[in-house]
N, C-alpha and C. Protein backbone atom coordinates (compact mmCIF):
# COMPACT_ATOMS: atom_id res chain seq x y z
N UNK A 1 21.94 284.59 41.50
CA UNK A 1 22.96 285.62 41.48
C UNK A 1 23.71 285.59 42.82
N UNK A 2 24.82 285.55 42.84
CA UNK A 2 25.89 285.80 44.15
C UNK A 2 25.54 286.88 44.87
N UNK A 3 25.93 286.77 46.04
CA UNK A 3 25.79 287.92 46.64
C UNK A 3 27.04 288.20 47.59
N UNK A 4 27.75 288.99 46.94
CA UNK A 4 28.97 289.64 48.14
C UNK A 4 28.78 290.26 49.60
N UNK A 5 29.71 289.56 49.88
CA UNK A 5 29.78 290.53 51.34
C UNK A 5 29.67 291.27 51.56
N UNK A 6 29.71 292.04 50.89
CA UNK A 6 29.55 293.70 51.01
C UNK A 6 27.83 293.90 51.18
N UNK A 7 27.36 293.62 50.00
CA UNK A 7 26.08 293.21 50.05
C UNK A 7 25.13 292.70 50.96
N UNK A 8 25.97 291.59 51.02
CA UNK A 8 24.89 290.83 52.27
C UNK A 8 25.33 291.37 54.00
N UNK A 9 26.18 291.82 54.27
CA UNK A 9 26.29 292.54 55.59
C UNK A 9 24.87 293.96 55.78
N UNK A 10 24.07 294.01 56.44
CA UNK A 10 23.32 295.40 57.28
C UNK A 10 23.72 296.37 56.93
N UNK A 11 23.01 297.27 56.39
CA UNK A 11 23.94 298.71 56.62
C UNK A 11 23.11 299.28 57.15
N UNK A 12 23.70 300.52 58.28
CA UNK A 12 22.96 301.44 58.85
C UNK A 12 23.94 302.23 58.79
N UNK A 13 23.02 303.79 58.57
CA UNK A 13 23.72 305.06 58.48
C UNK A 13 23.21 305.74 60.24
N UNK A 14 23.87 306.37 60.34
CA UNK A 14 24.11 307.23 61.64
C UNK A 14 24.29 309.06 61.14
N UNK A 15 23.89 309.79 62.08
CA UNK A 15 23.67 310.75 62.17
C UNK A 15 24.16 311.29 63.13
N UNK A 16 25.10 311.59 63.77
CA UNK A 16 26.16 312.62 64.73
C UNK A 16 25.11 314.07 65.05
N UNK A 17 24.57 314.27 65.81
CA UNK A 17 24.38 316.08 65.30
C UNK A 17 25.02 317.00 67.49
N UNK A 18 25.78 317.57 67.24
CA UNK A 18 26.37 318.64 68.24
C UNK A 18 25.74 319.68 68.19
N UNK A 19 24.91 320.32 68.71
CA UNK A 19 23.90 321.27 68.54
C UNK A 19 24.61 322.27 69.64
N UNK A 20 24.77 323.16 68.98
CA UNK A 20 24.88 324.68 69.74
C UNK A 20 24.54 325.91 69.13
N UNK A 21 24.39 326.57 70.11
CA UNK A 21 23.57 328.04 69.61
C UNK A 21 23.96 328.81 68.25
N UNK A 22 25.44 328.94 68.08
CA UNK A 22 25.77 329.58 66.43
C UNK A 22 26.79 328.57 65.51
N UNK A 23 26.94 327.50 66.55
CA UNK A 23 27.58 326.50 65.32
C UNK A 23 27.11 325.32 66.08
N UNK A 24 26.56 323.90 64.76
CA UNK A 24 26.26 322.72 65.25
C UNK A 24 26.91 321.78 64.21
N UNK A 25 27.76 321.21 65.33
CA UNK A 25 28.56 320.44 64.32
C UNK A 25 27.44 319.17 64.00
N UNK A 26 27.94 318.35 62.83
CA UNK A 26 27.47 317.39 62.23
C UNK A 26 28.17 316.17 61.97
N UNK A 27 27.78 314.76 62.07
CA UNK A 27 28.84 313.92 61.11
C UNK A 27 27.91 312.77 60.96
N UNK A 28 28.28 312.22 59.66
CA UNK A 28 27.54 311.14 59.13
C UNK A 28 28.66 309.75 58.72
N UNK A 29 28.07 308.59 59.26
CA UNK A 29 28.86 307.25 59.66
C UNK A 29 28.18 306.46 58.45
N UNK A 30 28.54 305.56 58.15
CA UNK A 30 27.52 304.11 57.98
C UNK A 30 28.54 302.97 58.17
N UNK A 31 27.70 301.97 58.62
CA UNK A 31 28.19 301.03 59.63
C UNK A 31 27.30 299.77 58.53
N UNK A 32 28.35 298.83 58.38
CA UNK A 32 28.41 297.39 57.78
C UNK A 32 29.32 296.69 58.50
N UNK A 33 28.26 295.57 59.41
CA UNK A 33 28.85 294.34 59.95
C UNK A 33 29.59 295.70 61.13
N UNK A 34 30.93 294.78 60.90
CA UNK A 34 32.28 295.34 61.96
C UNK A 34 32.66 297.02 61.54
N UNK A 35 32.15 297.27 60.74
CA UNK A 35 32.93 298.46 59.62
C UNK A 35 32.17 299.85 59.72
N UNK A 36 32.84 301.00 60.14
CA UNK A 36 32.00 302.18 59.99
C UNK A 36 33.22 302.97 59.06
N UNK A 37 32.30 303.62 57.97
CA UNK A 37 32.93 304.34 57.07
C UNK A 37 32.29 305.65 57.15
N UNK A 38 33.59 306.53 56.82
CA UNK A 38 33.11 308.12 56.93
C UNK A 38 32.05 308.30 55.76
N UNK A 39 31.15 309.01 55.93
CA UNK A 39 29.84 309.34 54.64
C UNK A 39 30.52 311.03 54.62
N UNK A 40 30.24 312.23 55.70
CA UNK A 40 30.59 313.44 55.63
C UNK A 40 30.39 314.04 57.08
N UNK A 41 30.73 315.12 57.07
CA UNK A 41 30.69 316.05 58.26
C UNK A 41 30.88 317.19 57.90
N UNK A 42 30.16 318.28 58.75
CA UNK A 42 30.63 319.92 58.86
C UNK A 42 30.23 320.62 59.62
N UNK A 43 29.54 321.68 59.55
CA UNK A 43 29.30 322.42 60.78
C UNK A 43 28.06 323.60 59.98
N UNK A 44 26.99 323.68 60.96
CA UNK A 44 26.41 324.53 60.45
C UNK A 44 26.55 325.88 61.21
N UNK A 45 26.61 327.02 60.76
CA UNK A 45 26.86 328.16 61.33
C UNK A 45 26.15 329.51 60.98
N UNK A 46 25.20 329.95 62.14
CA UNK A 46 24.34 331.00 62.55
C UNK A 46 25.31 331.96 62.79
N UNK A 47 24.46 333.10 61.95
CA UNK A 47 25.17 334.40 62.30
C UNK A 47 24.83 335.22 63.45
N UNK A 48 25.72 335.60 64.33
CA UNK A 48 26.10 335.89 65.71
C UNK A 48 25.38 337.26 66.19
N UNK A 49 25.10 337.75 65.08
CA UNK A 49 24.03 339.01 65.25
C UNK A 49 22.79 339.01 65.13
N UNK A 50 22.43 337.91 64.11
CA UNK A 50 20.81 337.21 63.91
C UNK A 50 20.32 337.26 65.04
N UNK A 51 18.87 337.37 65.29
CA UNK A 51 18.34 336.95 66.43
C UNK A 51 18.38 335.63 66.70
N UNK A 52 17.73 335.14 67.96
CA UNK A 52 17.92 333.65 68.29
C UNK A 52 17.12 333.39 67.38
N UNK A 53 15.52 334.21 67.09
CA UNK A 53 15.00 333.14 66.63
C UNK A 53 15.13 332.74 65.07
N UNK A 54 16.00 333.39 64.38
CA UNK A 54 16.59 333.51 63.65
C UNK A 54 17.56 332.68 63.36
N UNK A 55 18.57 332.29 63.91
CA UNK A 55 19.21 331.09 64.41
C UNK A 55 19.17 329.83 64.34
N UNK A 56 17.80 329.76 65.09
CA UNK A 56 16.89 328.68 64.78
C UNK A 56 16.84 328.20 63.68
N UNK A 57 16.10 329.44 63.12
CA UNK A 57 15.32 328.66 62.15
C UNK A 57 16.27 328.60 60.73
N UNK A 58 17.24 329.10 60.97
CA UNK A 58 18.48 328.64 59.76
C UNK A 58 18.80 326.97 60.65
N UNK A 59 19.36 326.97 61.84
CA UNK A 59 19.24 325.54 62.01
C UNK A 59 18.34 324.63 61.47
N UNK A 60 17.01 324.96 61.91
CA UNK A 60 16.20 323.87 61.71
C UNK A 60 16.11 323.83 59.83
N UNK A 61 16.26 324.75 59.31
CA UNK A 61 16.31 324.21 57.66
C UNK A 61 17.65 323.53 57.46
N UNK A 62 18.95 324.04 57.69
CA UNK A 62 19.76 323.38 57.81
C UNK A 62 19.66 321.23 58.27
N UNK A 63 19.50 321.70 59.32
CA UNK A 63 19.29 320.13 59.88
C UNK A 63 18.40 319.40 58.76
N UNK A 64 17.27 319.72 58.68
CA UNK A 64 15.90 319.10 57.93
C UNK A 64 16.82 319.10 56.18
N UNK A 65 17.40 319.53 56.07
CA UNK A 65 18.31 319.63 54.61
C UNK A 65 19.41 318.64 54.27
N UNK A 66 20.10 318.41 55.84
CA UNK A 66 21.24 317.43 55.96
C UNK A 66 20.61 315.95 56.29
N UNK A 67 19.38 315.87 57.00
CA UNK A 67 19.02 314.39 56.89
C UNK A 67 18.19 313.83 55.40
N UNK A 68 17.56 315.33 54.57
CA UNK A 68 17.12 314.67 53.30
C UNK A 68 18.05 314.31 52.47
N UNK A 69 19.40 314.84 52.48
CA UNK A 69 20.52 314.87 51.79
C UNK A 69 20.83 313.39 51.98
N UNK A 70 21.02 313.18 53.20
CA UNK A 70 21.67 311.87 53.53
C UNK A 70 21.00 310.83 53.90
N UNK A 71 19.85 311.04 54.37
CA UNK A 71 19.14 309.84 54.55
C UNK A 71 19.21 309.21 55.85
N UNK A 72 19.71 309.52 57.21
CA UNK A 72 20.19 308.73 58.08
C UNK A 72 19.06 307.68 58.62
N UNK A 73 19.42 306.62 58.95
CA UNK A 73 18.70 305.34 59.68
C UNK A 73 18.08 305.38 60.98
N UNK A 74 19.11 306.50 61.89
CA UNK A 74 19.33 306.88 63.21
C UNK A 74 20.16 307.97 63.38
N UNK A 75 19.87 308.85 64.65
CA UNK A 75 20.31 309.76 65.21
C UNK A 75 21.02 310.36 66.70
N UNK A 76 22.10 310.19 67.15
CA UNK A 76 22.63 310.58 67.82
C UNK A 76 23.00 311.70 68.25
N UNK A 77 22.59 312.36 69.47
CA UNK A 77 22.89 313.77 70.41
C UNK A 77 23.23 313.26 71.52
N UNK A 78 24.27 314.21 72.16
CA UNK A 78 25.31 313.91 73.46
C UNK A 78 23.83 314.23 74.11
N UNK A 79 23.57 314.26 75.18
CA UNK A 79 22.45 314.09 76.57
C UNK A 79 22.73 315.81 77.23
N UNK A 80 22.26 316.23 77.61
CA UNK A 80 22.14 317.54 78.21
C UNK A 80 23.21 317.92 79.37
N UNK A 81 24.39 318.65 79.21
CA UNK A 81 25.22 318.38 80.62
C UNK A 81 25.28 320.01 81.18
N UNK A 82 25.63 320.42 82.07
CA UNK A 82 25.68 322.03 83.00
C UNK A 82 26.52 322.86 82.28
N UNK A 83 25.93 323.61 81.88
CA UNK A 83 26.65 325.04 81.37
C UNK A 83 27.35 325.68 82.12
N UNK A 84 27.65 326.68 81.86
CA UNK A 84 28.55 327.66 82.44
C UNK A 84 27.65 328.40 83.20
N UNK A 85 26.91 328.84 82.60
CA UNK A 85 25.75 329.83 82.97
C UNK A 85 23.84 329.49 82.68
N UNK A 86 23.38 329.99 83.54
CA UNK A 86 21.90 329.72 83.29
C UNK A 86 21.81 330.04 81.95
N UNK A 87 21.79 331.20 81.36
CA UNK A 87 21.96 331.90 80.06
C UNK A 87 21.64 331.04 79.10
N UNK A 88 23.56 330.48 79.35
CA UNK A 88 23.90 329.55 78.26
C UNK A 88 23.41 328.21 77.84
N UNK A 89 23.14 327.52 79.32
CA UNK A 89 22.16 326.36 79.13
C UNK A 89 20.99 326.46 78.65
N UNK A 90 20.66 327.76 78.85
CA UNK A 90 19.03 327.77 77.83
C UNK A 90 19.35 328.43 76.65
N UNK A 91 20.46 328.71 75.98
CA UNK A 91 20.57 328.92 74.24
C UNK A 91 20.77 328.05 73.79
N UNK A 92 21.58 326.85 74.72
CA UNK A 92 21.70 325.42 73.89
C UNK A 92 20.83 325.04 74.14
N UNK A 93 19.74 324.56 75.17
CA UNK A 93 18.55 324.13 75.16
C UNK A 93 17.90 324.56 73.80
N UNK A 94 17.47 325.85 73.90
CA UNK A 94 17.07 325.96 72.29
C UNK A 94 17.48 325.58 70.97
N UNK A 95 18.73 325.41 71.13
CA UNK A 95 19.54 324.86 69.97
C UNK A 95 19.13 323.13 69.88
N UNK A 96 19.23 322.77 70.80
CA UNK A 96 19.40 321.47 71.17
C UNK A 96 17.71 320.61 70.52
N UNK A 97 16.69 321.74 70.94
CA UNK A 97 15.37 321.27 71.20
C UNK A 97 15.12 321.74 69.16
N UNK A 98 15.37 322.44 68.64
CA UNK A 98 15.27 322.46 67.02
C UNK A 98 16.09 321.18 66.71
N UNK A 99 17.51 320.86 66.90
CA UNK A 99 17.68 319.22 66.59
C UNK A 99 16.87 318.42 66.85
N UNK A 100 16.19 318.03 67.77
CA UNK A 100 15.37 316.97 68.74
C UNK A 100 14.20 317.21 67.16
N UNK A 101 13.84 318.48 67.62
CA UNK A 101 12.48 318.53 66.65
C UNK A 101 12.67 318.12 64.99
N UNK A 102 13.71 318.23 64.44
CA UNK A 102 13.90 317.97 63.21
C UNK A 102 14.03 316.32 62.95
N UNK A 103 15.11 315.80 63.85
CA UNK A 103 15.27 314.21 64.25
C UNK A 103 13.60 313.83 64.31
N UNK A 104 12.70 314.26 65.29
CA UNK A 104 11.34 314.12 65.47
C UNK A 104 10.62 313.80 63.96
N UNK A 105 10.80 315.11 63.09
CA UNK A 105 10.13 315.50 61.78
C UNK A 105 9.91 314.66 61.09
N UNK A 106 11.63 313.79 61.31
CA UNK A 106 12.24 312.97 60.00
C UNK A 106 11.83 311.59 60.26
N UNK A 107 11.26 311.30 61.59
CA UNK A 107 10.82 309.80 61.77
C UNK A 107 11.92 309.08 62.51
N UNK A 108 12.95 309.61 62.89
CA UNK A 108 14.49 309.11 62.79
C UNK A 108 14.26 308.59 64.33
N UNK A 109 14.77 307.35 64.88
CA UNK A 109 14.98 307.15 65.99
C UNK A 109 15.87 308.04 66.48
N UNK A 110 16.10 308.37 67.70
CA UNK A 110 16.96 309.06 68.03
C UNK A 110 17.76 308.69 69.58
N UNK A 111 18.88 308.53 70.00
CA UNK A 111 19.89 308.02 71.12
C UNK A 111 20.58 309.06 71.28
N UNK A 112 20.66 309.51 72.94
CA UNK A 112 21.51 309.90 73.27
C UNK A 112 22.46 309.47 74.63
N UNK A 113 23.53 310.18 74.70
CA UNK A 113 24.02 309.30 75.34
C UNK A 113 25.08 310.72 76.09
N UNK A 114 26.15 310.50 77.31
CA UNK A 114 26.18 311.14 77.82
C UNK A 114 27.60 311.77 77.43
N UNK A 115 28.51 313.03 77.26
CA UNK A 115 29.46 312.88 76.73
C UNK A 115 30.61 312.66 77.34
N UNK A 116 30.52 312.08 78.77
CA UNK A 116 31.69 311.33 78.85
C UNK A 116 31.45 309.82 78.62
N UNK A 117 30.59 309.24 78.18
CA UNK A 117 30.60 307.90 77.63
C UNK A 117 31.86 307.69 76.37
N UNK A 118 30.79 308.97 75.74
CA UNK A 118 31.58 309.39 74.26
C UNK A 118 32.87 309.17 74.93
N UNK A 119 33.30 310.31 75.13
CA UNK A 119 34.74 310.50 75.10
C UNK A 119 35.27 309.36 75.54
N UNK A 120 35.54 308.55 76.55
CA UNK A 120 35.64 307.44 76.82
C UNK A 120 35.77 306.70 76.22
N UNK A 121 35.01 305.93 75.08
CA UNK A 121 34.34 305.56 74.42
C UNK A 121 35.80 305.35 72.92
N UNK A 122 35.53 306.78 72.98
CA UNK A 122 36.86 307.21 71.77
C UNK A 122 38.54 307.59 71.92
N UNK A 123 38.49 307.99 72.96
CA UNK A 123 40.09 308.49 73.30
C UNK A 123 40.59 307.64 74.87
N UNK A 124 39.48 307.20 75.68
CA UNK A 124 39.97 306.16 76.99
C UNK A 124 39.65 306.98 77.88
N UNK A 125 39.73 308.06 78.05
CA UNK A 125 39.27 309.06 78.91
C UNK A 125 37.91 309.92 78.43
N UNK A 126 37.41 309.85 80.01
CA UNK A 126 35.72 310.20 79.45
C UNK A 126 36.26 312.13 80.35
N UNK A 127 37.30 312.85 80.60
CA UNK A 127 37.54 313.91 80.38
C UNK A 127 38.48 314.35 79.43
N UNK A 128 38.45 313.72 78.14
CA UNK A 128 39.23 314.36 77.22
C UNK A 128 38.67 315.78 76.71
N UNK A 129 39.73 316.43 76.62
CA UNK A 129 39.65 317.70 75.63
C UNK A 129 39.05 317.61 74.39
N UNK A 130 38.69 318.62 73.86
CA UNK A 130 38.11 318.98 72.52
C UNK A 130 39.57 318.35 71.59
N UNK A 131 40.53 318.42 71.30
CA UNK A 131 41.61 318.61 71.01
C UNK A 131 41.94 316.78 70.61
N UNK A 132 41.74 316.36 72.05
CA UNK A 132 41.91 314.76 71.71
C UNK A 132 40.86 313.98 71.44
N UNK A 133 39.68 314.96 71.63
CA UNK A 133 38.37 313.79 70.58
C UNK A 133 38.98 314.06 69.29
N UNK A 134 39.14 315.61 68.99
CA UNK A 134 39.80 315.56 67.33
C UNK A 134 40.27 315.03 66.97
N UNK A 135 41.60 314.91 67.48
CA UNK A 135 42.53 313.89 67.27
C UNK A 135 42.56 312.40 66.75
N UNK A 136 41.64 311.69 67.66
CA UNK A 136 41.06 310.35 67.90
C UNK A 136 40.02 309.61 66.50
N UNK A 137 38.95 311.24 66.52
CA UNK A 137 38.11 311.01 65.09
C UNK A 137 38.51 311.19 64.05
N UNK A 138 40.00 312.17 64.03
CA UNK A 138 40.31 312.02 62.55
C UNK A 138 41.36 310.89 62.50
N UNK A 139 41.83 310.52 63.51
CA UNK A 139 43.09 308.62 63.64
C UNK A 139 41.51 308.20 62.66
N UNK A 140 40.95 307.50 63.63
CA UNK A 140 39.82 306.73 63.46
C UNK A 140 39.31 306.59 62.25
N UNK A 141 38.67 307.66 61.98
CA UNK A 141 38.14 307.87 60.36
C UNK A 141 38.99 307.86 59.42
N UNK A 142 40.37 308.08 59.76
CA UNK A 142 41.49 307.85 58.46
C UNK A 142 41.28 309.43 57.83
N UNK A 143 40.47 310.56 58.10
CA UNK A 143 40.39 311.60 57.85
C UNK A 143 41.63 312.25 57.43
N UNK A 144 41.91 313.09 56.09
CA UNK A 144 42.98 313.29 55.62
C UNK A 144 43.38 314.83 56.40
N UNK A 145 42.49 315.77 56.76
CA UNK A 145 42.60 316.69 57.66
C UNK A 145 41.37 316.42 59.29
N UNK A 146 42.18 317.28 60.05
CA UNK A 146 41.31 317.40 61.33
C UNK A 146 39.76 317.79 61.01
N UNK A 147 38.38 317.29 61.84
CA UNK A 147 37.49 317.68 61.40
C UNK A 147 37.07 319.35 62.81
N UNK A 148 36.46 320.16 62.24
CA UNK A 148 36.37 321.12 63.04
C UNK A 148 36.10 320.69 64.73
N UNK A 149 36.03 321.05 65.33
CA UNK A 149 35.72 320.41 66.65
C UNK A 149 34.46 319.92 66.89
N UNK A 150 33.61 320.63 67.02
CA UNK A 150 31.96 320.56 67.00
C UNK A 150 31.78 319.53 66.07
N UNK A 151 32.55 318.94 64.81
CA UNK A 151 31.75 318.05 63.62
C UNK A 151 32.48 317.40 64.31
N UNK A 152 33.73 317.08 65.04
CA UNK A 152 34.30 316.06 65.77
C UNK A 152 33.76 315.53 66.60
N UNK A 153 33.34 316.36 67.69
CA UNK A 153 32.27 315.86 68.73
C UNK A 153 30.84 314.68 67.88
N UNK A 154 30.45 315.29 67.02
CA UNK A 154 29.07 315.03 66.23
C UNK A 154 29.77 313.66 65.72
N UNK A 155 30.81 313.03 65.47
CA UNK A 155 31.30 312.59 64.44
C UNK A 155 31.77 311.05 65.84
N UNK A 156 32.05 311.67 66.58
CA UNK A 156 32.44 311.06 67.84
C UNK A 156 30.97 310.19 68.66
N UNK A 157 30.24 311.13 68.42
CA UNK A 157 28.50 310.33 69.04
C UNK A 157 28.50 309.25 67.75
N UNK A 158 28.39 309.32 66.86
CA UNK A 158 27.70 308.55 65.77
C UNK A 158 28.74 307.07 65.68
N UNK A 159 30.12 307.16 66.13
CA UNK A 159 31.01 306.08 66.40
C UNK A 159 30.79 305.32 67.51
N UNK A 160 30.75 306.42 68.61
CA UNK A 160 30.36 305.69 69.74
C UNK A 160 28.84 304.74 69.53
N UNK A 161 27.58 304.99 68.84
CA UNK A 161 26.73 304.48 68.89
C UNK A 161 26.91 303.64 68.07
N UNK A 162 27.86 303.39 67.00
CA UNK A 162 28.17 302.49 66.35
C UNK A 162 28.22 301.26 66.87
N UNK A 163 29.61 301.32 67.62
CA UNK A 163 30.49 300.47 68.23
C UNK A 163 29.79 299.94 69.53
N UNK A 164 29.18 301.01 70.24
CA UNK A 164 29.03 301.06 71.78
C UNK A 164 27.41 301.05 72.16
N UNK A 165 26.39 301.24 71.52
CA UNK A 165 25.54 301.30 71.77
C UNK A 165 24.43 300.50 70.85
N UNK A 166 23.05 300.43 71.01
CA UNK A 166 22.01 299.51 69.92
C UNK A 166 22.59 298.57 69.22
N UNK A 167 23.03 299.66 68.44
CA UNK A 167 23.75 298.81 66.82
C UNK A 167 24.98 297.57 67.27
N UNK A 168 25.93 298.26 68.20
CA UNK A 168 26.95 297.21 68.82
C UNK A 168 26.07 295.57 69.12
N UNK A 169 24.83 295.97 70.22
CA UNK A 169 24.42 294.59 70.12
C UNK A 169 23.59 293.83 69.16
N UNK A 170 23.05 294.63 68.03
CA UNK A 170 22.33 293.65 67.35
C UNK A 170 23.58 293.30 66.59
N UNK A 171 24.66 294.04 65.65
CA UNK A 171 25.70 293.20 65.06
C UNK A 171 26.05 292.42 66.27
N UNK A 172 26.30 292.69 67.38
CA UNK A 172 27.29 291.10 68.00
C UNK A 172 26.21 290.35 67.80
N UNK A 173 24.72 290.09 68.33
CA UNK A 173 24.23 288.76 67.81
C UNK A 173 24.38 288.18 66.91
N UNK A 174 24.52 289.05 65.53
CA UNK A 174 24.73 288.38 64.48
C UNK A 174 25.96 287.72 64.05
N UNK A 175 27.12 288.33 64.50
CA UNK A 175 28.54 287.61 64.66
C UNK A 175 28.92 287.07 65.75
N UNK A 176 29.47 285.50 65.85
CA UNK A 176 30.07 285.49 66.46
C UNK A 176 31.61 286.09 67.03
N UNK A 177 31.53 286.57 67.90
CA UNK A 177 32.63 287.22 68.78
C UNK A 177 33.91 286.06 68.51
N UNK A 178 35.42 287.17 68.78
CA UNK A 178 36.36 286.27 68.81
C UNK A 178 36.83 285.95 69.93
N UNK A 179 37.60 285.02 70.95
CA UNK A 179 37.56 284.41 72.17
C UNK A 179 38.89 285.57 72.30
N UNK A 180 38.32 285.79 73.94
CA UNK A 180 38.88 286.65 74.42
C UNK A 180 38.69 288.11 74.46
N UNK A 181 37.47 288.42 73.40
CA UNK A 181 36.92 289.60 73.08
C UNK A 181 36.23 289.94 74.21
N UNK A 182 35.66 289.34 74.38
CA UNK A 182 33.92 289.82 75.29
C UNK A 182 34.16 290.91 76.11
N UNK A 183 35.34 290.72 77.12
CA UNK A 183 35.55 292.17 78.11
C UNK A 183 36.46 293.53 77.80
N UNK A 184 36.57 293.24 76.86
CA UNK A 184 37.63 294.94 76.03
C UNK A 184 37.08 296.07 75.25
N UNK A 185 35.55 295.94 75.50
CA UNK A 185 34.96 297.26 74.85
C UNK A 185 34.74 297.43 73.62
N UNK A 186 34.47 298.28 73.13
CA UNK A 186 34.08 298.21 71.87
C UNK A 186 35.64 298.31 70.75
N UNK A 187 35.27 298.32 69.36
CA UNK A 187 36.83 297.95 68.64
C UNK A 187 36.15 298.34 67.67
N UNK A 188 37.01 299.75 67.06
CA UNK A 188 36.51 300.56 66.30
C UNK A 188 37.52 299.86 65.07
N UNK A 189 36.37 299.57 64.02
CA UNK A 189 37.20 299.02 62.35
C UNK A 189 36.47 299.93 61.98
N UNK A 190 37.42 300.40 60.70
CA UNK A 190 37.23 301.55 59.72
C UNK A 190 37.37 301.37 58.11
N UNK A 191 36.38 301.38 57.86
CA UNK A 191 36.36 301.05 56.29
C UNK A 191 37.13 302.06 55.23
N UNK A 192 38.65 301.99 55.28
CA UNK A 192 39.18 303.28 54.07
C UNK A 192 38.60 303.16 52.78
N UNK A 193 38.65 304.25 52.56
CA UNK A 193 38.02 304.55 50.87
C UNK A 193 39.37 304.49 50.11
């Protein structure tokens, strides 16, 4: 029996997750060969009067719901960066540490990486705005509307690790590169539906 290209290229799915205290954005990739195609994205959202620990634990069913749903291969979270406030760094810490633990649950490798890599990574500037990662992930993804910000961010890790991280070097072993490639970074192809 033949086997198409489609077929015979790797696939790995990716897992985006933006973890914050009452909304964590989400986005889901899968990546064949050169090619990452949108799977979904959204945002999960805790009610603002709930207690934290309350919060939580709608996250953590949430999360544990979106990787049985989808299945991911691997998991991507931006790396821990300075809050505004002591406060605040420890509500996302908590937020942050129910992702970790669910990623944990699921068996899922998990990468993180720092978010000005990301940004960098996606728009050329590793201080872009919320505004121009949006921008960038819905160019990119061919997305017919903007994705919320937070699923942008989420949506933005899972490209970057695509292109830019693990996965980047085991596909380049497997392809040869085209001459003149080697020093220009990663080169985001997008599989339209």
């Amino acid at each position: 029996m033949p086997t198409t290209e489609a077929s015979a290229e790797a696939r790995v799915r990716i897992l985006g997750i933006d973890p914050g205290s009452t909304v964590t954005g989400f986005g889901v990739l899968e990546r064949a060969g050169a090619r990452v195609q949108h799977v979904a994205h959204g945002t999960v959202r805790q009610a603002r009067n709930a207690s934290l620990a309350e919060r939580l634990a709608t996250l953590q069913a949430a999360l544990a719901g979106l990787i049985a749903t989808h299945r991911p291969d691997v998991a991507v979270v931006e790396r821990v960066f300075v809050a505004a406030s002591p406060r605040a760094a420890l509500v996302l810490g908590h937020a942050r540490g129910v992702a970790l633990a669910a990623i944990g649950s699921a068996g899922l490798p998990l990468h993180e990486y720092a978010p000005s890599q990301i940004k960098r990574a996606v728009t050329g500037s590793g201080s872009a705005d919320k505004r121009q990662v949006q921008a960038m992930v819905q160019h990119l993804l061919a997305l017919a509307t903007p994705p919320p910000f937070d699923a942008a961010d989420a949506l933005a890790a899972a490209l970057y690790h695509g292109h830019a991280g693990p996965l980047a070097a085991l596909f380049a072993r497997r392809a040869p590169r085209a001459r003149g490639r080697a020093n220009r970074g990663p080169r985001f192809v997008v599989r339209r539906k």
